[in-house]
Protein backbone atom coordinates (compact mmCIF):
# COMPACT_ATOMS: atom_id res chain seq x y z
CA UNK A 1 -8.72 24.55 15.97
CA UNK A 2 -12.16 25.51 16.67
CA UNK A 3 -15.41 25.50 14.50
CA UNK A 4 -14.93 29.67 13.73
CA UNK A 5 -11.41 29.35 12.73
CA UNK A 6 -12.38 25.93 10.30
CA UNK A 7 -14.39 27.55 8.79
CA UNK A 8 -12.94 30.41 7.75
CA UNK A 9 -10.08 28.42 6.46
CA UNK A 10 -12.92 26.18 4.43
CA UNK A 11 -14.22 29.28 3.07
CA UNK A 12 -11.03 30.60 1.60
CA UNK A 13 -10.19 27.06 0.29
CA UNK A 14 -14.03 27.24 -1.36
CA UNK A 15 -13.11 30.37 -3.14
CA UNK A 16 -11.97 28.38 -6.12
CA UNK A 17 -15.31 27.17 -6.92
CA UNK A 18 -16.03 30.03 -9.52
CA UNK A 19 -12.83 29.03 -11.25
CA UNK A 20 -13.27 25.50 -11.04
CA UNK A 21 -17.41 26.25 -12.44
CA UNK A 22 -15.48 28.22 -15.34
CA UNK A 23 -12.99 25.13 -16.48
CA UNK A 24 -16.23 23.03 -17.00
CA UNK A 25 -16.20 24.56 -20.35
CA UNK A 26 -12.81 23.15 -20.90
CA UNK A 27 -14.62 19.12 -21.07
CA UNK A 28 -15.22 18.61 -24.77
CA UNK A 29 -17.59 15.62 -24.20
CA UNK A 30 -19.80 13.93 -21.63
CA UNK A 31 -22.78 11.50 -21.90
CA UNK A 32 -25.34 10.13 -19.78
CA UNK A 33 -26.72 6.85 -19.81
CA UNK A 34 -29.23 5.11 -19.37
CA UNK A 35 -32.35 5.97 -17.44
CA UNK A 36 -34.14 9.23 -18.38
CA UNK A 37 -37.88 9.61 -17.39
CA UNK A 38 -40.47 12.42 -15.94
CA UNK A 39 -40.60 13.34 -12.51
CA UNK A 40 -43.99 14.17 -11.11
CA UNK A 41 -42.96 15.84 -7.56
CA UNK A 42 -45.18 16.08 -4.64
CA UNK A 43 -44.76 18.11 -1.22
CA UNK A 44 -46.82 15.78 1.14
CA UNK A 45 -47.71 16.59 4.64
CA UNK A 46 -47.80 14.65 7.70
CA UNK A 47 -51.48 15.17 7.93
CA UNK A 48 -51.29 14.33 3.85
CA UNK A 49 -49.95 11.13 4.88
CA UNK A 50 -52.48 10.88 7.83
CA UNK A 51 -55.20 11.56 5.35
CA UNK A 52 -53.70 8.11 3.67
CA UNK A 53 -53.61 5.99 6.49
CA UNK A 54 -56.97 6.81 7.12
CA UNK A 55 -58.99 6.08 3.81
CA UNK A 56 -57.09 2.65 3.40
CA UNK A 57 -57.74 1.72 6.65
CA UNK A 58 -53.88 1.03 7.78
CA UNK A 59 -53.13 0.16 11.50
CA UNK A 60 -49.67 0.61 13.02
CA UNK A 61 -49.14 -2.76 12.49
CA UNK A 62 -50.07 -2.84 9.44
CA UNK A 63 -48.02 0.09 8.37
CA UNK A 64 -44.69 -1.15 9.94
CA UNK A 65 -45.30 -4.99 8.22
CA UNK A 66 -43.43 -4.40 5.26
CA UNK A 67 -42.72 -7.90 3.85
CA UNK A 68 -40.67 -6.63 0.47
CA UNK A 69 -39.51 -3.10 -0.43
CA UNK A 70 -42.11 -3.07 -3.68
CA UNK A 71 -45.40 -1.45 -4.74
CA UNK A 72 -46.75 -5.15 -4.84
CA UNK A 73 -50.19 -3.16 -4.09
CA UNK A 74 -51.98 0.50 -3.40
CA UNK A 75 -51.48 0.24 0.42
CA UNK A 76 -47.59 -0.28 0.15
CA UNK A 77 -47.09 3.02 -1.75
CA UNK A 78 -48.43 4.39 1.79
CA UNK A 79 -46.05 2.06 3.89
CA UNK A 80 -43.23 3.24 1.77
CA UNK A 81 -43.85 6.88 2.42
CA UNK A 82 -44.92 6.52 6.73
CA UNK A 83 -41.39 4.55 6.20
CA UNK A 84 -39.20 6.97 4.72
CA UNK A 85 -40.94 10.11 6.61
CA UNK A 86 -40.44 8.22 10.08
CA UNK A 87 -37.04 7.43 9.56
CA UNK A 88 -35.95 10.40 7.56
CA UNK A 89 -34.42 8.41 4.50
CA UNK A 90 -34.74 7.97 0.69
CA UNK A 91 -35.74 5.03 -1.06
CA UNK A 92 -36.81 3.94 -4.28
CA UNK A 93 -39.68 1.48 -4.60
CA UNK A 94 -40.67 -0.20 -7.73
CA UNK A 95 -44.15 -1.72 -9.42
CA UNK A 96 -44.80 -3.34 -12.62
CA UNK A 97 -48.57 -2.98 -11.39
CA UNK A 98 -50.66 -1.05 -13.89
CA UNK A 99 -53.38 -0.82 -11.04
CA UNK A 100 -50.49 0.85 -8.66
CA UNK A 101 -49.68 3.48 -11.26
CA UNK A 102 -53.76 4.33 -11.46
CA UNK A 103 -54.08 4.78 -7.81
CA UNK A 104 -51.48 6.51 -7.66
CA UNK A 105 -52.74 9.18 -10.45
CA UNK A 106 -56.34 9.37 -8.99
CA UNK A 107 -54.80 9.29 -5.64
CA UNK A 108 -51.95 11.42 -5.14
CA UNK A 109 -51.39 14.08 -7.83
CA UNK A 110 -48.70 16.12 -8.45
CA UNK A 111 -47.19 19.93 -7.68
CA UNK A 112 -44.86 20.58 -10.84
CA UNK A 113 -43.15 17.92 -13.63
CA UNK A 114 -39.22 18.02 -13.89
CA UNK A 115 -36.90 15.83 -15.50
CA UNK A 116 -36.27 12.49 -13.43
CA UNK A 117 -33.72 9.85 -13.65
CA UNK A 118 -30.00 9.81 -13.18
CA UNK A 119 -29.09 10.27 -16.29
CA UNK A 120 -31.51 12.83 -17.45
CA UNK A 121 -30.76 15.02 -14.04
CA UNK A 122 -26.97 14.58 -15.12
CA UNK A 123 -27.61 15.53 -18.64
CA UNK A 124 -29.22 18.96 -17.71
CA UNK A 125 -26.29 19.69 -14.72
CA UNK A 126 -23.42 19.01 -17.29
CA UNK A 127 -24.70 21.16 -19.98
CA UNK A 128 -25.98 23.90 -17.58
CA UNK A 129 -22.09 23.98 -16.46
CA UNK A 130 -20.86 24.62 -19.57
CA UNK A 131 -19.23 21.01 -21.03
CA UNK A 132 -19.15 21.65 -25.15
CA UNK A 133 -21.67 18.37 -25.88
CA UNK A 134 -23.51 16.37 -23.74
CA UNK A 135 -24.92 12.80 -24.95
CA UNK A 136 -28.27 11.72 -23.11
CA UNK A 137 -29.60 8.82 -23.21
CA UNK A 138 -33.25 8.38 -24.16
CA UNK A 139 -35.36 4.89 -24.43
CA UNK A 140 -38.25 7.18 -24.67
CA UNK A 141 -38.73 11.23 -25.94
CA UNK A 142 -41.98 11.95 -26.48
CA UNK A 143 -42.63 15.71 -26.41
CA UNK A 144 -43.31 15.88 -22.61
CA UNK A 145 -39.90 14.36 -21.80
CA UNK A 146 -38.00 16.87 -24.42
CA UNK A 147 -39.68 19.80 -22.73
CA UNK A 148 -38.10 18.63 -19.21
CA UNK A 149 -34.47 19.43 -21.14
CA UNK A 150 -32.81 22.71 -20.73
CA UNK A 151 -33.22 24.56 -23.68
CA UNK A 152 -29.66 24.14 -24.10
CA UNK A 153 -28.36 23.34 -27.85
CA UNK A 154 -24.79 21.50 -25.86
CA UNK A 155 -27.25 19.01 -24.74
CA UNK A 156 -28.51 16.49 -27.37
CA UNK A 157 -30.12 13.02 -28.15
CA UNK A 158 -31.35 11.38 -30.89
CA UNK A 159 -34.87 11.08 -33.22
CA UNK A 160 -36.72 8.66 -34.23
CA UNK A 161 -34.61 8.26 -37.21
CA UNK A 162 -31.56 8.01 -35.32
CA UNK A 163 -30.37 11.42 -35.96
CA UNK A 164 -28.42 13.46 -33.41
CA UNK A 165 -30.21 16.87 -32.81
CA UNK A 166 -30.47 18.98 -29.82
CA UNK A 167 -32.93 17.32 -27.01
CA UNK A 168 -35.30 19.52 -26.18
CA UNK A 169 -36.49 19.83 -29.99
CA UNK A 170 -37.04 16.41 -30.37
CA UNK A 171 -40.88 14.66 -30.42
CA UNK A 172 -40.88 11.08 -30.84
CA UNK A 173 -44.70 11.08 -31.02
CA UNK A 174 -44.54 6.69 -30.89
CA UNK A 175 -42.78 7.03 -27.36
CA UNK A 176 -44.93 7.14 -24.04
CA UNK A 177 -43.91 9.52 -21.39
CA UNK A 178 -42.38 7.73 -18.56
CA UNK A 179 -43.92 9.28 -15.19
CA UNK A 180 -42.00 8.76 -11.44
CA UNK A 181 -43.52 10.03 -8.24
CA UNK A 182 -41.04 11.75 -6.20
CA UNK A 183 -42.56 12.22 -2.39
CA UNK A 184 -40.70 14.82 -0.40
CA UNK A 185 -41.64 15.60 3.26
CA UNK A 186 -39.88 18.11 5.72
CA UNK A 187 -38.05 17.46 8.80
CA UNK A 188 -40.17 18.32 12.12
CA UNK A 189 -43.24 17.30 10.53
CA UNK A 190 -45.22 14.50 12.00
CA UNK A 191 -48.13 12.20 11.78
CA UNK A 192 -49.69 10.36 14.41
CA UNK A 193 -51.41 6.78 13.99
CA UNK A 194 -52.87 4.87 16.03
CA UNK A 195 -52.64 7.18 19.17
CA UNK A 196 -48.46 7.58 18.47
CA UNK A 197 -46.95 10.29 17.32
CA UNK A 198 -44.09 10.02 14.92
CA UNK A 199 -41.56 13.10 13.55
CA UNK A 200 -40.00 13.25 10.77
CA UNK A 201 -36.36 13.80 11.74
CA UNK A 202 -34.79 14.57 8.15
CA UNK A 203 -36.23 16.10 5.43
CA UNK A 204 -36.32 13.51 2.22
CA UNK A 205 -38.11 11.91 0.05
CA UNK A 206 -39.65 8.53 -0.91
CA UNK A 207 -39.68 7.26 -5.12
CA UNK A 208 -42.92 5.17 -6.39
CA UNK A 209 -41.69 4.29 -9.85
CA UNK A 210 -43.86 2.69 -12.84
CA UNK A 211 -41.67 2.27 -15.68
CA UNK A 212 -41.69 -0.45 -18.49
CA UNK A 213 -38.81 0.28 -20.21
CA UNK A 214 -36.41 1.61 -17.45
CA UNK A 215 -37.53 -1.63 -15.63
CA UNK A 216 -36.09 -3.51 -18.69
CA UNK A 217 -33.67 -1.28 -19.66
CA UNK A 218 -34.51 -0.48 -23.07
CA UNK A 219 -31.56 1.11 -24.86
CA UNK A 220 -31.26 3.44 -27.70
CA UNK A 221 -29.03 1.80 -30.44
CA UNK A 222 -28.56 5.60 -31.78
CA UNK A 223 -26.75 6.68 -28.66
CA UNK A 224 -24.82 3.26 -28.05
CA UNK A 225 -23.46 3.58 -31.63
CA UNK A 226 -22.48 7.30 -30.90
CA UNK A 227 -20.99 7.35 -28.19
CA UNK A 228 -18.90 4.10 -28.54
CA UNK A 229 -17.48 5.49 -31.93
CA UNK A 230 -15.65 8.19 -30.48
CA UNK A 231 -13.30 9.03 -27.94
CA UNK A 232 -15.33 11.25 -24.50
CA UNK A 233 -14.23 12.36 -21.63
CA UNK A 234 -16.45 11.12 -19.79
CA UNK A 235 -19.79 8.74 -19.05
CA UNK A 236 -22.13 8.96 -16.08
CA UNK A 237 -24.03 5.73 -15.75
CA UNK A 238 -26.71 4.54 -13.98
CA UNK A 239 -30.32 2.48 -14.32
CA UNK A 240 -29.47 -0.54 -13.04
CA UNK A 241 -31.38 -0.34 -9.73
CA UNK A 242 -34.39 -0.34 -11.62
CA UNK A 243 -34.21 -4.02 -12.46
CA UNK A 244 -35.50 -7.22 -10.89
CA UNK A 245 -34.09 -10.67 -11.13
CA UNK A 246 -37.71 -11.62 -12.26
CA UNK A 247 -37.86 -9.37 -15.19
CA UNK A 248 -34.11 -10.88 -16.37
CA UNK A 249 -32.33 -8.14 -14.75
CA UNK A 250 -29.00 -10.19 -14.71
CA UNK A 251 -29.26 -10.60 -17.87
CA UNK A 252 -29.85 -7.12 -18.69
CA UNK A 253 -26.88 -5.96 -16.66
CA UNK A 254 -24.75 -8.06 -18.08
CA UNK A 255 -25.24 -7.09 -21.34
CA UNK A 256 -24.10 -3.44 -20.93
CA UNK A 257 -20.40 -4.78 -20.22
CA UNK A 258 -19.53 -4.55 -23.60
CA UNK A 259 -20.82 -0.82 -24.04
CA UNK A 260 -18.82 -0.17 -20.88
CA UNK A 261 -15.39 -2.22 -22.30
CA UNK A 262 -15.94 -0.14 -25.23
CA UNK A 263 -16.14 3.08 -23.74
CA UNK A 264 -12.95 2.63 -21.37
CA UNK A 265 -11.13 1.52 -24.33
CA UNK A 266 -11.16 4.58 -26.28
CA UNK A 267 -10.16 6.32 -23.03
CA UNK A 268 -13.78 7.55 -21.27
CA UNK A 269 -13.65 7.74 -17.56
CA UNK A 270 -16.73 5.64 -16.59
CA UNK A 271 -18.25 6.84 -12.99
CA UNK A 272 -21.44 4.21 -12.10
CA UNK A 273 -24.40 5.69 -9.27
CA UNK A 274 -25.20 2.93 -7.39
CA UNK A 275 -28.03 4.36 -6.69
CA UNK A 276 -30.72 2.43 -4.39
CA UNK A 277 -31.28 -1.07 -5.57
CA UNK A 278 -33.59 -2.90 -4.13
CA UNK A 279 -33.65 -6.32 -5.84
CA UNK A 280 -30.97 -7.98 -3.91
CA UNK A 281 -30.00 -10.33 -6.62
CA UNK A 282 -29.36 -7.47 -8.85
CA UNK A 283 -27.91 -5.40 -6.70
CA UNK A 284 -25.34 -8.60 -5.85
CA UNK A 285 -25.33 -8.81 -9.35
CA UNK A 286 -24.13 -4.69 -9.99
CA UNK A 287 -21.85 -5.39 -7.60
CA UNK A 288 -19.93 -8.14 -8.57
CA UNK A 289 -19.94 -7.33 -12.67
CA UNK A 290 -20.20 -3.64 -13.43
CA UNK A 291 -18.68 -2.09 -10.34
CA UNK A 292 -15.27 -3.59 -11.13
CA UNK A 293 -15.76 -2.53 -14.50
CA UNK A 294 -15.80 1.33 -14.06
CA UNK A 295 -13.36 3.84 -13.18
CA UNK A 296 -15.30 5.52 -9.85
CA UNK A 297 -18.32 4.62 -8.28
CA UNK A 298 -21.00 7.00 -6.30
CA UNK A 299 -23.22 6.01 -3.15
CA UNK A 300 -25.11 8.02 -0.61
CA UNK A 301 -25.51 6.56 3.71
CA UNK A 302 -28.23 4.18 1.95
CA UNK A 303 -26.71 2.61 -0.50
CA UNK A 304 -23.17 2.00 1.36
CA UNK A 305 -25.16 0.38 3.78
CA UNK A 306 -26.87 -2.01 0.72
CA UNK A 307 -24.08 -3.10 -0.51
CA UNK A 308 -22.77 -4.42 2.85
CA UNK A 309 -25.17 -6.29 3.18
CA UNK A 310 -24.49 -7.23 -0.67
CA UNK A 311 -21.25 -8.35 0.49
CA UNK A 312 -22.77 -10.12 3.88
CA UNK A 313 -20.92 -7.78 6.06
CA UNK A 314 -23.99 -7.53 8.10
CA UNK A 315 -22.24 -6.50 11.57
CA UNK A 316 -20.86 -3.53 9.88
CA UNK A 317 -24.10 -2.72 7.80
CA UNK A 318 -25.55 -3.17 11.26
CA UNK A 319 -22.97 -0.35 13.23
CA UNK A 320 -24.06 1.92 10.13
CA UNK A 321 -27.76 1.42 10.28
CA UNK A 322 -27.36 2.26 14.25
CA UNK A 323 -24.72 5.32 13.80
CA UNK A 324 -24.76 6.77 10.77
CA UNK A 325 -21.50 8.51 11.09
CA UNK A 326 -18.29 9.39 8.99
CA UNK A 327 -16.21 6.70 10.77
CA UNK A 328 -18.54 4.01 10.42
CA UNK A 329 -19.33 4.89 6.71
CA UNK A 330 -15.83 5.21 5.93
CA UNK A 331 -15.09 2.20 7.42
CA UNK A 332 -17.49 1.04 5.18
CA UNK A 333 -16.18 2.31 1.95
CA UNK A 334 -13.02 1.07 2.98
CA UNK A 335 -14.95 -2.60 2.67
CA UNK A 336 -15.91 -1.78 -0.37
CA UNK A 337 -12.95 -0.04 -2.39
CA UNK A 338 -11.24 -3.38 -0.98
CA UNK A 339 -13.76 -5.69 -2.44
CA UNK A 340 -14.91 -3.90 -5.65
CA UNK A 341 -11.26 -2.91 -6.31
CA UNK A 342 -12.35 0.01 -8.55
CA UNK A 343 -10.39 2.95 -8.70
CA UNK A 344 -12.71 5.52 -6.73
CA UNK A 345 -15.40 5.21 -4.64
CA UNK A 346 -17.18 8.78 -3.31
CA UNK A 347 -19.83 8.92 -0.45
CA UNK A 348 -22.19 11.78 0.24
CA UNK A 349 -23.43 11.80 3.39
CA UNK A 350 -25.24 14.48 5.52
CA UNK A 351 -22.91 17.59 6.16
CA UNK A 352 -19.73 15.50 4.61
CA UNK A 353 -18.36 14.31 1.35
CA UNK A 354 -15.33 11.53 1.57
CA UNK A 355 -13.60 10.07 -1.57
CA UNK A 356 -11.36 7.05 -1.32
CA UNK A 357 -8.66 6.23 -4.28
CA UNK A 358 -6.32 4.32 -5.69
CA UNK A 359 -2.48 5.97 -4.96
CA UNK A 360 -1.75 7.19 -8.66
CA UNK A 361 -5.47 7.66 -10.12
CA UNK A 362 -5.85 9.62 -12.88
CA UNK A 363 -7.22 12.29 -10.87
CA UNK A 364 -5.34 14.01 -8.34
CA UNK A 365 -6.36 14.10 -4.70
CA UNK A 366 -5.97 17.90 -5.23
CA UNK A 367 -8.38 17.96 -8.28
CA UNK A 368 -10.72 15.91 -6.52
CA UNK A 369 -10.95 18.30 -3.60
CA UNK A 370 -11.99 21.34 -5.78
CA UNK A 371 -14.52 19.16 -7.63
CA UNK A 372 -15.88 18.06 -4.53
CA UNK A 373 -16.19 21.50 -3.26
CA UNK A 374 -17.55 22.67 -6.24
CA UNK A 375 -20.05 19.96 -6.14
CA UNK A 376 -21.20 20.96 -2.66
CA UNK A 377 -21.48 24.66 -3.76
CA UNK A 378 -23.60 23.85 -6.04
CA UNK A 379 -25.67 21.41 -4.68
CA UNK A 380 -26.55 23.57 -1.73
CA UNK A 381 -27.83 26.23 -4.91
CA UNK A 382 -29.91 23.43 -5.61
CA UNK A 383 -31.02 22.98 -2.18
CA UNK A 384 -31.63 26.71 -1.92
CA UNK A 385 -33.35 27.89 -4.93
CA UNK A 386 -34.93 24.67 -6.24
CA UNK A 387 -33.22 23.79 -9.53
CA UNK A 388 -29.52 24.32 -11.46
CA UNK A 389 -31.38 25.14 -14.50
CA UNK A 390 -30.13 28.66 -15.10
CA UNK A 391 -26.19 29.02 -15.24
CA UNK A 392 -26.62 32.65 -13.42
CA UNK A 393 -27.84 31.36 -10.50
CA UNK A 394 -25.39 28.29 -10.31
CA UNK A 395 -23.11 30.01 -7.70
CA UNK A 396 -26.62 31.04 -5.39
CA UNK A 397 -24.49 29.42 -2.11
CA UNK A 398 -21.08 30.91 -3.24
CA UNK A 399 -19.29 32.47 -0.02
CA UNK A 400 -21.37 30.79 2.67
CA UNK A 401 -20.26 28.90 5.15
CA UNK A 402 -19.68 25.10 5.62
CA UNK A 403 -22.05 23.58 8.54
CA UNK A 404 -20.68 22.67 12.16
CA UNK A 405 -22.27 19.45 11.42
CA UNK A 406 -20.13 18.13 8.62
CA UNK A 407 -16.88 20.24 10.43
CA UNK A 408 -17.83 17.99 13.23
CA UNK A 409 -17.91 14.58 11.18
CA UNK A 410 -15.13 15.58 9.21
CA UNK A 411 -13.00 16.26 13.09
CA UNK A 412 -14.26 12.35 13.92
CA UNK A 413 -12.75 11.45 10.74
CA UNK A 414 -9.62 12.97 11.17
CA UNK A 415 -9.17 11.16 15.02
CA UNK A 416 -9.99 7.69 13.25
CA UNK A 417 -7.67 7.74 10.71
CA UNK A 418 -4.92 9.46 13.14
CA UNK A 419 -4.32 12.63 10.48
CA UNK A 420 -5.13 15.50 12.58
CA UNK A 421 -3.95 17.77 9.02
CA UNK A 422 -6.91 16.02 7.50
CA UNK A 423 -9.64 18.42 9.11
CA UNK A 424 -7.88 20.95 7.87
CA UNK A 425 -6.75 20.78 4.06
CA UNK A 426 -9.29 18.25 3.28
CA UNK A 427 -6.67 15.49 2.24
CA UNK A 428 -4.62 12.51 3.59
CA UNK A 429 -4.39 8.54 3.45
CA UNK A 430 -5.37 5.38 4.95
CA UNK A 431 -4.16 2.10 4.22
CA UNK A 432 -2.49 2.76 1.27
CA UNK A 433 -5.59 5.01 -0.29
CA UNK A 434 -5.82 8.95 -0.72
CA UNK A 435 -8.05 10.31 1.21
CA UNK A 436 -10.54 13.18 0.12
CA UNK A 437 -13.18 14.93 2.83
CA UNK A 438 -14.87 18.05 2.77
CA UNK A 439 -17.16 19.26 4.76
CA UNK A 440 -20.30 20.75 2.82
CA UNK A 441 -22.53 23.77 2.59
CA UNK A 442 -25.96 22.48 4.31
CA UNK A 443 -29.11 24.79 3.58
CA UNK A 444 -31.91 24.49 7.02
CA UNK A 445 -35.00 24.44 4.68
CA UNK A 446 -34.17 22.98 1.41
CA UNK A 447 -36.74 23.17 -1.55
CA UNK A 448 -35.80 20.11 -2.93
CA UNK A 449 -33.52 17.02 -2.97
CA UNK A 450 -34.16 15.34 -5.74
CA UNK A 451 -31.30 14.29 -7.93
CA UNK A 452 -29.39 16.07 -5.16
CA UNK A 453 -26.67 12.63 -5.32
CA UNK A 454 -26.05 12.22 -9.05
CA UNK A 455 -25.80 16.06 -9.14
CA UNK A 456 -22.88 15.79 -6.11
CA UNK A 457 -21.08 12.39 -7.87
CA UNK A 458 -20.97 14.36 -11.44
CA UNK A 459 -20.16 17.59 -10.59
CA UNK A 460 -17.46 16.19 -8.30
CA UNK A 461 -15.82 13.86 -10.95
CA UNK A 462 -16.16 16.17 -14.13
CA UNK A 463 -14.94 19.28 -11.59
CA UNK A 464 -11.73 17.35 -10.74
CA UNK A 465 -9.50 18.90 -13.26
């Protein structure tokens, strides 16, 4: 079949998405844990970026010597960003560097605030959609994070007394805002150094995070004692790739694997974003204890390719790096369902969504396929308009078409694993494993991607129904 006919099939099978948005309402309980913190978002240009180089004096060679992927000093929040925009990727770097944060405030501003973290970006999504209660978790609420919550009474934490009250209405005036810089650039952009010209070839975005209790993982005993003493549906869960072996972050992993025993034992469906850790010890570390210990686990191209090298499967990390394709990244997944022996692993990548399970999970293949297509619909409204903060616009990319570029990964797909149906309906099997791909709605100038993963994991996994 070609392209045309694809996607006109793709388009009828995406006209379940408004019924699938509408059955949201249907989840009596979600929660979010654990980071939550303030975004401060900034549009920078290549001559921005240029503007950088210049005033801290940064060769080429400089630039490109990158000796760990931390804000160990002012000049590597610049190598992180000439980094990320020359290569078109996302990462997360981290300081504990008071100094950092400064420059970085007298330095590089901000255009707007938003809510930032995982689980905070979760929170909002799930209760935007309609699910009857939403738990997120806070470690701090001051007034300026409470005003980044939707003004949405399904969507609640907890005081400074420990009392559960809707989030946006809560001040704990003791807490200290927790402030992330999230650095976007646009594809086709470019900055030249040294005499060389370099262009951006995907629009993304590169994290500089300060955060003292997210680094530590500071957890409210409120929530924990909450959401442990009842039966959810479901927890989202993520924070981990903020820690460092240096500030005890095995220690502070490991100590969440009762809160995560507990929850699956009163029936929750745990999903864990990998999310990109850069502390290899830790990310080892996530790996080897909590991944096992969930029900379904999220990663983007980036992160499958860290935890290869996690595993020290370094020729395939390798092949990934090189050709960041659906066979190669599925190939990849299939390493890591294998290894991690959890019971779903889902990978976004550019233009294509594939989910990998267990025969017999407790989510259909079927169900998974309209979450996943819901997910994409409304991650492309994010794309579009900028937010999923108002439930009338959630359905913005409703009725357009999916993109040649993720029918054209998905048709690789299908050769590889010899299931020519695959391209088609969206579903077959490999090795003994469903598989799920669908090919996704791609917008050509997005206004933002931030929190554009966790919104595609959740919305896929709480949409399966």
């Amino acid at each position: 079949m070609n392209n045309s006919e694809l996607k006109r099939d793709w388009l009828k099978k995406y006209s379940i998405v408004p019924d699938v948005l509408k059955s949201m309402s249907d989840i009596n309980t979600a929660a979010t844990a654990f980071n939550t913190n303030i975004d401060a978002v900034l549009k920078i240009s290549g001559k921005g970026i240029s503007k950088l180089i210049n005033e801290s004096g940064l060769s080429l060679v400089m630039l490109e010597h990158i000796r760990e992927t931390r804000l160990n000093a002012p000049e590597d929040v610049i190598k992180g960003i000439f980094k990320c925009f020359t290569k078109g990727i996302a990462e997360e770097w981290l300081t504990e560097d008071k100094a950092v944060f400064d420059w970085m405030v007298a330095n590089l501003g901000y255009d707007r605030l938003q809510m930032g973290g995982q689980g905070g970006i979760v929170a909002n999504v799930l209760a935007v959609t309609g699910v009857k209660k939403v738990y997120a978790h806070t470690n701090s609420l001051p007034k300026l994070q409470a005003e980044q919550f939707l003004t949405l009474d399904n969507l609640v934490s907890f005081d400074s007394e420990g009392k559960e009250a809707s989030a946006y209405k809560i001040d704990r005036k003791e807490d200290i805002p927790l402030i992330h810089w999230i650095i976007e650039f646009d594809k086709g952009d470019y900055v030249e150094v040294d005499g060389q010209k370099f262009v951006c070839p995907k629009a993304n975005r590169f994290i500089a995070t300060y955060d003292p209790l997210n680094l530590r993982l500071v957890k409210d005993e409120a929530f924990i004692k909450a959401t442990t003493g009842q039966a959810m549906d479901y927890v989202i869960l993520s924070g981990y790739h903020a820690l460092t072996e240096k500030n005890e972050g095995l220690r502070l992993q490991r100590e969440t694997l009762p809160i995560i025993q507990s929850w699956r034992k009163n029936g929750v469906v745990v999903h864990l974003e990998v999310a990109s850790t850069q502390d290899i010890a830790v990310r080892k570390a996530v790996i080897g204890t909590i991944a096992p210990e969930v029900d379904s686990i999220g990663v983007n191209e980036r992160e499958t390719i860290d935890i290869l090298e996690a595993l020290g499967k370094e020729d395939l990390a390798k092949a990934c790096e090189k050709n960041t394709h659906s066979v190669n990244l599925f190939k990849a997944i299939l390493e890591i369902k294998k290894h991690i022996k959890c019971g779903r692993v889902q990978m976004h990548m550019f233009g294509l969504y594939i989910t990998l399970q267990d025969k017999g999970f407790k989510i259909s293949p079927e169900a998974n396929l309209r979450g996943m297509m819901m997910a994409a619909t409304l991650a492309a409204g994010k794309a579009g308009t900028g937010s999923l903060n108002d439930r009338n616009t959630l359905l913005w990319a409703q009725g357009q078409e999916v993109s040649d570029i993720g029918l054209e990964e998905l048709r690789t797909l299908a050769d590889y694993v010899g299931n020519e149906a695959l391209l088609k309906t969206g579903l077959g099997e490999y090795d003994g494993f469903d598989v799920i791909a669908v090919p996704t709605i791609l917008i050509e100038k997005p206004v933002t991607l931030v929190g554009m993963g966790d919104t595609i994991s959740s919305l896929s996994l709480l949409g399966a129904r």
